[in-house]
PDB file of N, CA and C in Angstrom:
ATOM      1  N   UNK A   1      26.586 -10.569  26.315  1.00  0.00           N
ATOM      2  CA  UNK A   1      25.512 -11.489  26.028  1.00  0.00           C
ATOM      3  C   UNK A   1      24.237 -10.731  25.636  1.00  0.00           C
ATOM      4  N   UNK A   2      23.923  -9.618  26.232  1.00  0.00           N
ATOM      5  CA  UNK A   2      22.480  -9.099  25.997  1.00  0.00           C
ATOM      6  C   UNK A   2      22.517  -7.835  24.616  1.00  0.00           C
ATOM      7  N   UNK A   3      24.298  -8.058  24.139  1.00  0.00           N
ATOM      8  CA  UNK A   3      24.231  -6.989  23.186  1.00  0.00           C
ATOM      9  C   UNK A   3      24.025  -8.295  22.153  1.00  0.00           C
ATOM     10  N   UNK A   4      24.459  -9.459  22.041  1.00  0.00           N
ATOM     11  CA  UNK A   4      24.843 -10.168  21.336  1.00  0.00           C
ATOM     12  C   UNK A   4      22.498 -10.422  20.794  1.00  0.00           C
ATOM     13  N   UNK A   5      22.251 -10.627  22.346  1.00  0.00           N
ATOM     14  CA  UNK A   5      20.869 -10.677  21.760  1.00  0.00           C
ATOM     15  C   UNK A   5      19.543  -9.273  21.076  1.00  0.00           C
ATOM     16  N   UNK A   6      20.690  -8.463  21.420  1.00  0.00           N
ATOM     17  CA  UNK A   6      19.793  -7.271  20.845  1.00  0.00           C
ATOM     18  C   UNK A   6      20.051  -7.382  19.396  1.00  0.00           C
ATOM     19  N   UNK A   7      21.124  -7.527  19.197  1.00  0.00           N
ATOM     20  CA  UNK A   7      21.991  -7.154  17.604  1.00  0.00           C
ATOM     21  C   UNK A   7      20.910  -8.428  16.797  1.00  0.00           C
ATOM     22  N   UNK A   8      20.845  -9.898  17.309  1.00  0.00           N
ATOM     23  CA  UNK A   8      19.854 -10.618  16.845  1.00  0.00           C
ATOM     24  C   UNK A   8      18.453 -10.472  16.796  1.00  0.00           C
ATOM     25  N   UNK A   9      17.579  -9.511  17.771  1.00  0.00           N
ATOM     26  CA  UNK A   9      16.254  -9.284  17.318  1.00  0.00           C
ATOM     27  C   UNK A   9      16.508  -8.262  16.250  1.00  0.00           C
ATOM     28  N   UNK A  10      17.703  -6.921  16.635  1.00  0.00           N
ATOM     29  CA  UNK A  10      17.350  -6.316  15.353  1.00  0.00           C
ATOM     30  C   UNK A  10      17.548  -6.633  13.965  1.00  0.00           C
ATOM     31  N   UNK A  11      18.427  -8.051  13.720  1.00  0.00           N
ATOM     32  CA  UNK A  11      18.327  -8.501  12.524  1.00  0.00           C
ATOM     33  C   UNK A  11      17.220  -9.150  11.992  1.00  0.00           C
ATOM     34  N   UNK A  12      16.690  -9.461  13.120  1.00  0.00           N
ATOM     35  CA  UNK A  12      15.344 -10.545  12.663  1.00  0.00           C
ATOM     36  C   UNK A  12      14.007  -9.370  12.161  1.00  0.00           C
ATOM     37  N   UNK A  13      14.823  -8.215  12.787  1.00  0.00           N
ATOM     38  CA  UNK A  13      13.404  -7.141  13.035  1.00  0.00           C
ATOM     39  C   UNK A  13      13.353  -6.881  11.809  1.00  0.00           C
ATOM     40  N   UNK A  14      14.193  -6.096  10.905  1.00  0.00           N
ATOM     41  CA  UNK A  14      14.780  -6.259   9.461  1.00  0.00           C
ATOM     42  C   UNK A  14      14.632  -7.101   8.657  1.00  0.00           C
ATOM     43  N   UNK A  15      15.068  -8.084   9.041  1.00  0.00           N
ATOM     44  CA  UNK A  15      14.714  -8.955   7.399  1.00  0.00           C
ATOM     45  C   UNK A  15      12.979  -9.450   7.369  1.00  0.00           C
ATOM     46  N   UNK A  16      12.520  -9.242   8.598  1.00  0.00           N
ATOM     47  CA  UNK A  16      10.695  -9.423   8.478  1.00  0.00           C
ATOM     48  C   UNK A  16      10.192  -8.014   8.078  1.00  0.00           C
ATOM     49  N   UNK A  17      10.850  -6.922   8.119  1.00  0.00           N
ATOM     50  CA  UNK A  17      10.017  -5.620   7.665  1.00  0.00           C
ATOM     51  C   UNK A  17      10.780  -5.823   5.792  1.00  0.00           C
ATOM     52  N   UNK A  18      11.592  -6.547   5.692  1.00  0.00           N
ATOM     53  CA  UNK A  18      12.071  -6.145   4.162  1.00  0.00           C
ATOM     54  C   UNK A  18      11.177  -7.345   3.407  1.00  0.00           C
ATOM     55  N   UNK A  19      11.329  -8.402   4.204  1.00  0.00           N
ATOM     56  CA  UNK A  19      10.172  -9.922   3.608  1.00  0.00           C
ATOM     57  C   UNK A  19       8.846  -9.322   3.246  1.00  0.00           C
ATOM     58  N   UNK A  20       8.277  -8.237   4.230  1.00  0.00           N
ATOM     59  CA  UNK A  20       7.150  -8.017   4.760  1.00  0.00           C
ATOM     60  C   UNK A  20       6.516  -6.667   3.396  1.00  0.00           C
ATOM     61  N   UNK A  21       7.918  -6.365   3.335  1.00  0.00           N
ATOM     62  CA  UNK A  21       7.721  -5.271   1.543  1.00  0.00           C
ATOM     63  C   UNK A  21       7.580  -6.213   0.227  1.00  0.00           C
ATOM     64  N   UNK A  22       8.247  -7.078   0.104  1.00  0.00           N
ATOM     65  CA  UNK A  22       8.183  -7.698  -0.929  1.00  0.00           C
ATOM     66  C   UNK A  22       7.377  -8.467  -1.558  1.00  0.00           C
ATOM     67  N   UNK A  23       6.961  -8.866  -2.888  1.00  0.00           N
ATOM     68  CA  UNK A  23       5.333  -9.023  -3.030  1.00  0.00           C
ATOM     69  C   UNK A  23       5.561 -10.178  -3.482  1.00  0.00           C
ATOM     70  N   UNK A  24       4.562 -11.171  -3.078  1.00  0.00           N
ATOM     71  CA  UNK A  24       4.016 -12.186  -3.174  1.00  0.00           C
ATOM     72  C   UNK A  24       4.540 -12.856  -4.143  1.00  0.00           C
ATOM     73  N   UNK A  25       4.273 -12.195  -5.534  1.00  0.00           N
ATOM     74  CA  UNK A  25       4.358 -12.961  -6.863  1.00  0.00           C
ATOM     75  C   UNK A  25       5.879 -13.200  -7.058  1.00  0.00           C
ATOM     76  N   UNK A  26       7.014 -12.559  -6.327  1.00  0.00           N
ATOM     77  CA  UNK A  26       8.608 -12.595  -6.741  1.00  0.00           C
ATOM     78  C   UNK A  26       8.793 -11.570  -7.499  1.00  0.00           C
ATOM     79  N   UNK A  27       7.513 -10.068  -7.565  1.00  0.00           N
ATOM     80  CA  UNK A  27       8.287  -8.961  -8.473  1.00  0.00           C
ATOM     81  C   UNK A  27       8.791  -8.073  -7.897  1.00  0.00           C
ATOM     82  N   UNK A  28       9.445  -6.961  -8.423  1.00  0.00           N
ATOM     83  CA  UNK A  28       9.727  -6.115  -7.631  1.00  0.00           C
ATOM     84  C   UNK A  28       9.117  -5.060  -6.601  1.00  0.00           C
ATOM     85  N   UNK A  29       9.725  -5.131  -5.505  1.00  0.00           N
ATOM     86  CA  UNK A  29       8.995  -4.292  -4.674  1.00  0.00           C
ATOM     87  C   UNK A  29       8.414  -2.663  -5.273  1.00  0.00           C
ATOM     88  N   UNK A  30       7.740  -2.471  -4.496  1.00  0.00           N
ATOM     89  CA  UNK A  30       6.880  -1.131  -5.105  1.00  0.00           C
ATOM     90  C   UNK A  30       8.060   0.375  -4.828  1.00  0.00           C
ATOM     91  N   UNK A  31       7.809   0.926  -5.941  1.00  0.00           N
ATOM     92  CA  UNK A  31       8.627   2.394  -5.329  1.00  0.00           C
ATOM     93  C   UNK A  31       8.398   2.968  -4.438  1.00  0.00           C
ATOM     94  N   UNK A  32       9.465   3.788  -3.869  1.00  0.00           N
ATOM     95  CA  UNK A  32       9.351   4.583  -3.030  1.00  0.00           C
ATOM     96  C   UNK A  32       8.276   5.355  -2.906  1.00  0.00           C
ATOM     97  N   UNK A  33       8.537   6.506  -4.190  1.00  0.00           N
ATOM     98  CA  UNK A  33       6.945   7.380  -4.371  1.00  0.00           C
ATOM     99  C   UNK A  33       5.421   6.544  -4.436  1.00  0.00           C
ATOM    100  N   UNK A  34       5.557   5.193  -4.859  1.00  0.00           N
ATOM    101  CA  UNK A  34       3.897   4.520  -4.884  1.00  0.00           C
ATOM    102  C   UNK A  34       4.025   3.798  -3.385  1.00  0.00           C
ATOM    103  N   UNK A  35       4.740   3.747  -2.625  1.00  0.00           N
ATOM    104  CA  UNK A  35       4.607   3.730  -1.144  1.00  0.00           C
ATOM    105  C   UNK A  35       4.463   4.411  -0.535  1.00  0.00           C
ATOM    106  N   UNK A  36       4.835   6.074  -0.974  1.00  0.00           N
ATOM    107  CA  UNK A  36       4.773   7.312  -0.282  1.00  0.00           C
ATOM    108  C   UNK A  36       2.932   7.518  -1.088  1.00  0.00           C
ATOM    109  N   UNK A  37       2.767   7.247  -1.966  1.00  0.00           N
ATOM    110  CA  UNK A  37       1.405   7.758  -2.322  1.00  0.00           C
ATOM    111  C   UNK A  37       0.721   6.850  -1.376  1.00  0.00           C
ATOM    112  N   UNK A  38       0.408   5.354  -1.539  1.00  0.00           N
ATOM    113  CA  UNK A  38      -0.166   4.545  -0.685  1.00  0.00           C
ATOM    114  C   UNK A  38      -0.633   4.765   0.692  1.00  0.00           C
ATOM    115  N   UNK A  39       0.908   5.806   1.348  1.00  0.00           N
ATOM    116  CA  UNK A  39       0.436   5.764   2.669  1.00  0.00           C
ATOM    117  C   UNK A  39      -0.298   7.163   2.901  1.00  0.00           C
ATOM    118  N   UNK A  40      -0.076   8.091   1.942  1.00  0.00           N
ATOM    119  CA  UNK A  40      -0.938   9.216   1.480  1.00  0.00           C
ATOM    120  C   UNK A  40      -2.416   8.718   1.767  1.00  0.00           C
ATOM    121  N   UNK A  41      -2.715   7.928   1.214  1.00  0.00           N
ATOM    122  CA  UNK A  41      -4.162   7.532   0.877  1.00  0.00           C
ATOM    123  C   UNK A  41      -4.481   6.742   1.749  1.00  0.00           C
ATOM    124  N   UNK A  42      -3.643   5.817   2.990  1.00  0.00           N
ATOM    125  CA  UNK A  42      -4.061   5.761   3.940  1.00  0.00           C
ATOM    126  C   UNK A  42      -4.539   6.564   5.062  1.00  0.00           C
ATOM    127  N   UNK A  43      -3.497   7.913   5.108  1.00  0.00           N
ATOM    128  CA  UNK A  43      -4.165   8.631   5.674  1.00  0.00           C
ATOM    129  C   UNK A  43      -5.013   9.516   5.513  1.00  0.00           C
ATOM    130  N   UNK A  44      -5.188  10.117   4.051  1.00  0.00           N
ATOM    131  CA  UNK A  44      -6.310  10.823   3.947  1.00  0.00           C
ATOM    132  C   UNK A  44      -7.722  10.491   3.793  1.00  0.00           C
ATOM    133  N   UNK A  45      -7.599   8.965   3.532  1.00  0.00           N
ATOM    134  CA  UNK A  45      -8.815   8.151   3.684  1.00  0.00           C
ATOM    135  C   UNK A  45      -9.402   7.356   5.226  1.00  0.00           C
ATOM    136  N   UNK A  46      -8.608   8.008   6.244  1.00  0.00           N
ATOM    137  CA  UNK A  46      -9.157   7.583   7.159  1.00  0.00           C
ATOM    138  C   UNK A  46     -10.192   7.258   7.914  1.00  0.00           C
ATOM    139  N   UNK A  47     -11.203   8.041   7.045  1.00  0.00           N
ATOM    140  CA  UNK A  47     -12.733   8.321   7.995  1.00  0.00           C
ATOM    141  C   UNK A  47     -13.240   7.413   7.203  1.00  0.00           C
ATOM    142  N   UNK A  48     -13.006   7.400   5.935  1.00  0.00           N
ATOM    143  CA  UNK A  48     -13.742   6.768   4.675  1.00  0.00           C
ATOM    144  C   UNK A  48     -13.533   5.483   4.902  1.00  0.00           C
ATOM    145  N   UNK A  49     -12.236   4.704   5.212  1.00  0.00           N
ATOM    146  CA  UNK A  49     -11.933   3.164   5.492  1.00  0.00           C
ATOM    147  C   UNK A  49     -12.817   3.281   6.676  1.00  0.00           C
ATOM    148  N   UNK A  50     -12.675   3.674   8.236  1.00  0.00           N
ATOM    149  CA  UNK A  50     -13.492   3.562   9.029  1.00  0.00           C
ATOM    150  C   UNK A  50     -15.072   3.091   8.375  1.00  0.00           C
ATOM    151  N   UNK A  51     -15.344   4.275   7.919  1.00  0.00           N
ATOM    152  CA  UNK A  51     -17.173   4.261   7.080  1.00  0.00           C
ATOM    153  C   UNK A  51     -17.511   2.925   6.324  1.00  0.00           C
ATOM    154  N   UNK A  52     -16.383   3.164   5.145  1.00  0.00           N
ATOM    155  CA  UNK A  52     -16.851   2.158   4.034  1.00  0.00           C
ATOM    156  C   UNK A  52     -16.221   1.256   3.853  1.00  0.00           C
ATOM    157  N   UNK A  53     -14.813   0.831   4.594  1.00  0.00           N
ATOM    158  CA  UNK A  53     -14.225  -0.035   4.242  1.00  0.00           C
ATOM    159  C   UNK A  53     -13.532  -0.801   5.524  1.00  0.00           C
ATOM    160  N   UNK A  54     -14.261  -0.861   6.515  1.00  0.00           N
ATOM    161  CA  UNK A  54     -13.704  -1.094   7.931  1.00  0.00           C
ATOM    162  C   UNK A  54     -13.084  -2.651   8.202  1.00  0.00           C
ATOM    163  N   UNK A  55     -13.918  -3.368   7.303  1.00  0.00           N
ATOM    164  CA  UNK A  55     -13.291  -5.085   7.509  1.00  0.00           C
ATOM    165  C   UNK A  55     -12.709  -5.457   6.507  1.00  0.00           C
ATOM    166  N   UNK A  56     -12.284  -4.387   5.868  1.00  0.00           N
ATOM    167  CA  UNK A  56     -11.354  -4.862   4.229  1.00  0.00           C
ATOM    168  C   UNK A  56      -9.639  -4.596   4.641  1.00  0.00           C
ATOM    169  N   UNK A  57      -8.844  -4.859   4.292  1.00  0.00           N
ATOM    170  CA  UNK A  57      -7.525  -4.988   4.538  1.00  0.00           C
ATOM    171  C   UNK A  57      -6.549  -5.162   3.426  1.00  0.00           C
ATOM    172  N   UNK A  58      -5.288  -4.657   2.613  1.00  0.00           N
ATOM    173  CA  UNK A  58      -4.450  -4.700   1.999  1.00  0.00           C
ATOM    174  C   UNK A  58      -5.348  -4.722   0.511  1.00  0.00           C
ATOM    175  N   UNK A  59      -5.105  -5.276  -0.160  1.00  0.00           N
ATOM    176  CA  UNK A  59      -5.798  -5.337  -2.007  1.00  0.00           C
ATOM    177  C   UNK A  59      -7.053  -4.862  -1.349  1.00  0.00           C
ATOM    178  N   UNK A  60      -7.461  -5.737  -0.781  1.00  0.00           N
ATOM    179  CA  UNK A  60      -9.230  -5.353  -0.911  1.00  0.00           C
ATOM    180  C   UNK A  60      -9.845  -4.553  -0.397  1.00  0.00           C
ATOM    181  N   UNK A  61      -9.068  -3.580   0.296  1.00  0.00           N
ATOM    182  CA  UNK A  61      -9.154  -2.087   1.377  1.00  0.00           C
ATOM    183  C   UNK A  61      -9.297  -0.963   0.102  1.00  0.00           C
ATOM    184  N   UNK A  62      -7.773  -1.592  -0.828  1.00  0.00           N
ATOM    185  CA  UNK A  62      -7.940  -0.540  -1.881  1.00  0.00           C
ATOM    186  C   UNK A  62      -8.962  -0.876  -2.913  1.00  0.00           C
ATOM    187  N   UNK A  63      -9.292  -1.941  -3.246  1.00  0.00           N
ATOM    188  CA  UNK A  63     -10.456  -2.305  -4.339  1.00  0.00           C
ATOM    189  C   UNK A  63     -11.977  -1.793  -3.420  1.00  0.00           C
ATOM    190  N   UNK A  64     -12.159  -1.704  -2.231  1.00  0.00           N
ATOM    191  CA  UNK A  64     -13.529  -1.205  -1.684  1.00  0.00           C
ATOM    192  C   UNK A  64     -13.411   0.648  -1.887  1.00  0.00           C
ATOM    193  N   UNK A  65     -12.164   0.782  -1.560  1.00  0.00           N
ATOM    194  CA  UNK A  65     -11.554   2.889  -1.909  1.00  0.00           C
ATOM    195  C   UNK A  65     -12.496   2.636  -3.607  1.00  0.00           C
ATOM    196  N   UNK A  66     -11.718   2.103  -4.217  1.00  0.00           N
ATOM    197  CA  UNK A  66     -11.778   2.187  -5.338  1.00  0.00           C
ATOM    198  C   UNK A  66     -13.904   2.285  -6.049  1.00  0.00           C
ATOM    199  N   UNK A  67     -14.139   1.435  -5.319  1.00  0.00           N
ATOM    200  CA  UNK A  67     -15.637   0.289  -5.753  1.00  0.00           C
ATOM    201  C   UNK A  67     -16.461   2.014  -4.869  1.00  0.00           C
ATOM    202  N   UNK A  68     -15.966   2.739  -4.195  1.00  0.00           N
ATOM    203  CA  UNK A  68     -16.579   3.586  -2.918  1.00  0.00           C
ATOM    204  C   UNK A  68     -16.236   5.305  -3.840  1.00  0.00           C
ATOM    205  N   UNK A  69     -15.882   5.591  -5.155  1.00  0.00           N
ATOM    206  CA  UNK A  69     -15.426   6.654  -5.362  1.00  0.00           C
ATOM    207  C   UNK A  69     -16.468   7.958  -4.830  1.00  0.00           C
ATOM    208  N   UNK A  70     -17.985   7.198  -5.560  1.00  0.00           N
ATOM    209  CA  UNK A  70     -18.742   8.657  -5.789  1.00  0.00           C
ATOM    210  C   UNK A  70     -18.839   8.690  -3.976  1.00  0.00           C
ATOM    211  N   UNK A  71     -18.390   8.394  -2.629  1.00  0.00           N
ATOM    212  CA  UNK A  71     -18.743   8.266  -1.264  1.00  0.00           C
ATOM    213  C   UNK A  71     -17.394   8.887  -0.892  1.00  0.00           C
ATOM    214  N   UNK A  72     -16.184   8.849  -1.320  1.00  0.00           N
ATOM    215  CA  UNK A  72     -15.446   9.323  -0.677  1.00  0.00           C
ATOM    216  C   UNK A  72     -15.629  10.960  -0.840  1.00  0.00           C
ATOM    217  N   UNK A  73     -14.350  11.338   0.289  1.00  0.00           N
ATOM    218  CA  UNK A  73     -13.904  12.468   0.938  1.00  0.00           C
ATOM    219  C   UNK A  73     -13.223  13.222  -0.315  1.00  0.00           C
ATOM    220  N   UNK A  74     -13.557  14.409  -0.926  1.00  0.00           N
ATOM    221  CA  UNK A  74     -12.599  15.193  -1.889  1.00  0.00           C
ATOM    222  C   UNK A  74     -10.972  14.554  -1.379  1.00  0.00           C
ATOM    223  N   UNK A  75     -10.426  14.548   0.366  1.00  0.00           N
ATOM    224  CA  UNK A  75      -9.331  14.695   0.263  1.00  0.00           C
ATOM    225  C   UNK A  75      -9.012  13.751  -0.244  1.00  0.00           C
ATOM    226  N   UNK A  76      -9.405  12.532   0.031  1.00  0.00           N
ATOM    227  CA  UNK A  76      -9.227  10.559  -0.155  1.00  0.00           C
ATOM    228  C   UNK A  76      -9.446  10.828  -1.429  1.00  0.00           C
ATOM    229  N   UNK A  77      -9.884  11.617  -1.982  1.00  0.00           N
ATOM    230  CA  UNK A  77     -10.597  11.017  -3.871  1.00  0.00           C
ATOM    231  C   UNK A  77      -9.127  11.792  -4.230  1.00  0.00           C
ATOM    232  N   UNK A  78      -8.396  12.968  -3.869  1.00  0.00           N
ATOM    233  CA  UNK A  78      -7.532  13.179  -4.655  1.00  0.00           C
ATOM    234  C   UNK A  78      -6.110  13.085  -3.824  1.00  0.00           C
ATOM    235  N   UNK A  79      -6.652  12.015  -3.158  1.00  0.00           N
ATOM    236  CA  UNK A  79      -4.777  11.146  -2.612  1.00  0.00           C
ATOM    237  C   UNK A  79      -5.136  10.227  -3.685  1.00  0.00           C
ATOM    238  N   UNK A  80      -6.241   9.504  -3.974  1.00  0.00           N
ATOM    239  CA  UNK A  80      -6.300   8.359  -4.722  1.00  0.00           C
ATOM    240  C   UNK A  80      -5.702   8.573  -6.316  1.00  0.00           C
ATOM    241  N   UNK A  81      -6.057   9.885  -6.671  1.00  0.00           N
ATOM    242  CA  UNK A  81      -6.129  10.013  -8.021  1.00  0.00           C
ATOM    243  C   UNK A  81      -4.291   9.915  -7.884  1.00  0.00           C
ATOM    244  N   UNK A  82      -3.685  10.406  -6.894  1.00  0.00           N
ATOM    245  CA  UNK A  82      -2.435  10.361  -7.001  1.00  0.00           C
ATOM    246  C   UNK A  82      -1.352   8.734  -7.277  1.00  0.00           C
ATOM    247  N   UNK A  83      -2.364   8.174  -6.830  1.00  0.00           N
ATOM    248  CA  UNK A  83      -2.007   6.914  -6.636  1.00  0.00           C
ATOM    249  C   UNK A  83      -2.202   5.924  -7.947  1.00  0.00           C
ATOM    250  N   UNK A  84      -0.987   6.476  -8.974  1.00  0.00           N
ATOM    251  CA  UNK A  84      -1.226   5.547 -10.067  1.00  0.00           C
ATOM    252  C   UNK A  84      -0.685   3.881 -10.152  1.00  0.00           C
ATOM    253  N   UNK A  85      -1.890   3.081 -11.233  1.00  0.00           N
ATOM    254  CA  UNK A  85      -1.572   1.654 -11.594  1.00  0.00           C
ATOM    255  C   UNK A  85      -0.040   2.277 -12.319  1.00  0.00           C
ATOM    256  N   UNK A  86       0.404   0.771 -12.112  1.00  0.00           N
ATOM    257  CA  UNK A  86       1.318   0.631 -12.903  1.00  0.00           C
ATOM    258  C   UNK A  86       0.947   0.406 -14.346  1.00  0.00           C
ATOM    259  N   UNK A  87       2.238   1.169 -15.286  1.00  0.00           N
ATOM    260  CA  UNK A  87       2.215   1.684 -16.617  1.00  0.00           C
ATOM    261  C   UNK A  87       2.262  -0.119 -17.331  1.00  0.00           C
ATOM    262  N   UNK A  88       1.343  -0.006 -18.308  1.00  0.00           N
ATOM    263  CA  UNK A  88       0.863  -1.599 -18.999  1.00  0.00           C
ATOM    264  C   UNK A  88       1.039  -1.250 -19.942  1.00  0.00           C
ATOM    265  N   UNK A  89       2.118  -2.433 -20.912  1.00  0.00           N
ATOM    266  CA  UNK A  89       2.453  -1.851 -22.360  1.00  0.00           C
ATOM    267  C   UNK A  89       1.396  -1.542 -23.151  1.00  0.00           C
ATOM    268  N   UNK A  90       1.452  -0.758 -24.138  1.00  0.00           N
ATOM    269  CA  UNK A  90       0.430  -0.779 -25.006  1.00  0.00           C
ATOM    270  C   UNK A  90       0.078  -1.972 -25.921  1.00  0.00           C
ATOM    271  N   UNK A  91      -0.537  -2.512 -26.353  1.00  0.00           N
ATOM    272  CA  UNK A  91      -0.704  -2.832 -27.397  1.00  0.00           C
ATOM    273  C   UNK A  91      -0.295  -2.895 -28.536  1.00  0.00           C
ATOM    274  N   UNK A  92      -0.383  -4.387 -28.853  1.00  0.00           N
ATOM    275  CA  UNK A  92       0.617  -4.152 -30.176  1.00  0.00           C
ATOM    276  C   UNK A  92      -0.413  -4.205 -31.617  1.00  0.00           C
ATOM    277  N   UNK A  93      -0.582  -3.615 -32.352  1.00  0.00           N
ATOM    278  CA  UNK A  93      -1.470  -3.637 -33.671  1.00  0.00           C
ATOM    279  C   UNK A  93      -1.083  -5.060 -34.417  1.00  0.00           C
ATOM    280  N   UNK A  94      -1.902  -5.960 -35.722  1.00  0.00           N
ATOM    281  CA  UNK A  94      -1.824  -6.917 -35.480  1.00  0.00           C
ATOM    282  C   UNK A  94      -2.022  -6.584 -36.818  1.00  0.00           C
TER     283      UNK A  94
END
């Protein structure tokens, strides 16, 4: 009985950390490496979120990093630089 209920939180534990990756709009989840950069820049921006960005959270944690460049930390400014947008087609000539 108590394996039967472990085996059920850890499924529940799982499909809320995989729900919990997946983005909002129905696209694909983010890569590995722009999750590995992300959390890069969480931690090297630690003092800096403390400082400048303490009541901001998820998008708007990174749009205050972002809005905060000439204030950040060399290390935070070049986790950030690591941390590229996604590639936007070019333009088409007309």
């Amino acid at each position: 009985m108590k394996l039967n209920a472990l085996l059920l939180v850890a499924a529940l534990s799982t499909a809320g950390s995989v729900q919990a990756q997946t983005p909002p709009s129905g696209g694909s989840p983010p890569s590995s490496d722009r999750q590995a950069a992300h959390a890069a820049v969480l931690q090297a921006c630690d003092a800096d979120i403390k400082s400048l960005c303490a009541d901001k959270q998820g998008r708007d944690l990174m749009m205050c990093l972002h809005s905060n460049t000439d204030k950040l930390s060399a290390g935070c400014k070049d986790a950030m630089s690591k941390l590229h947008r996604p590639a936007t087609p070019a333009a088409q000539p007309q």
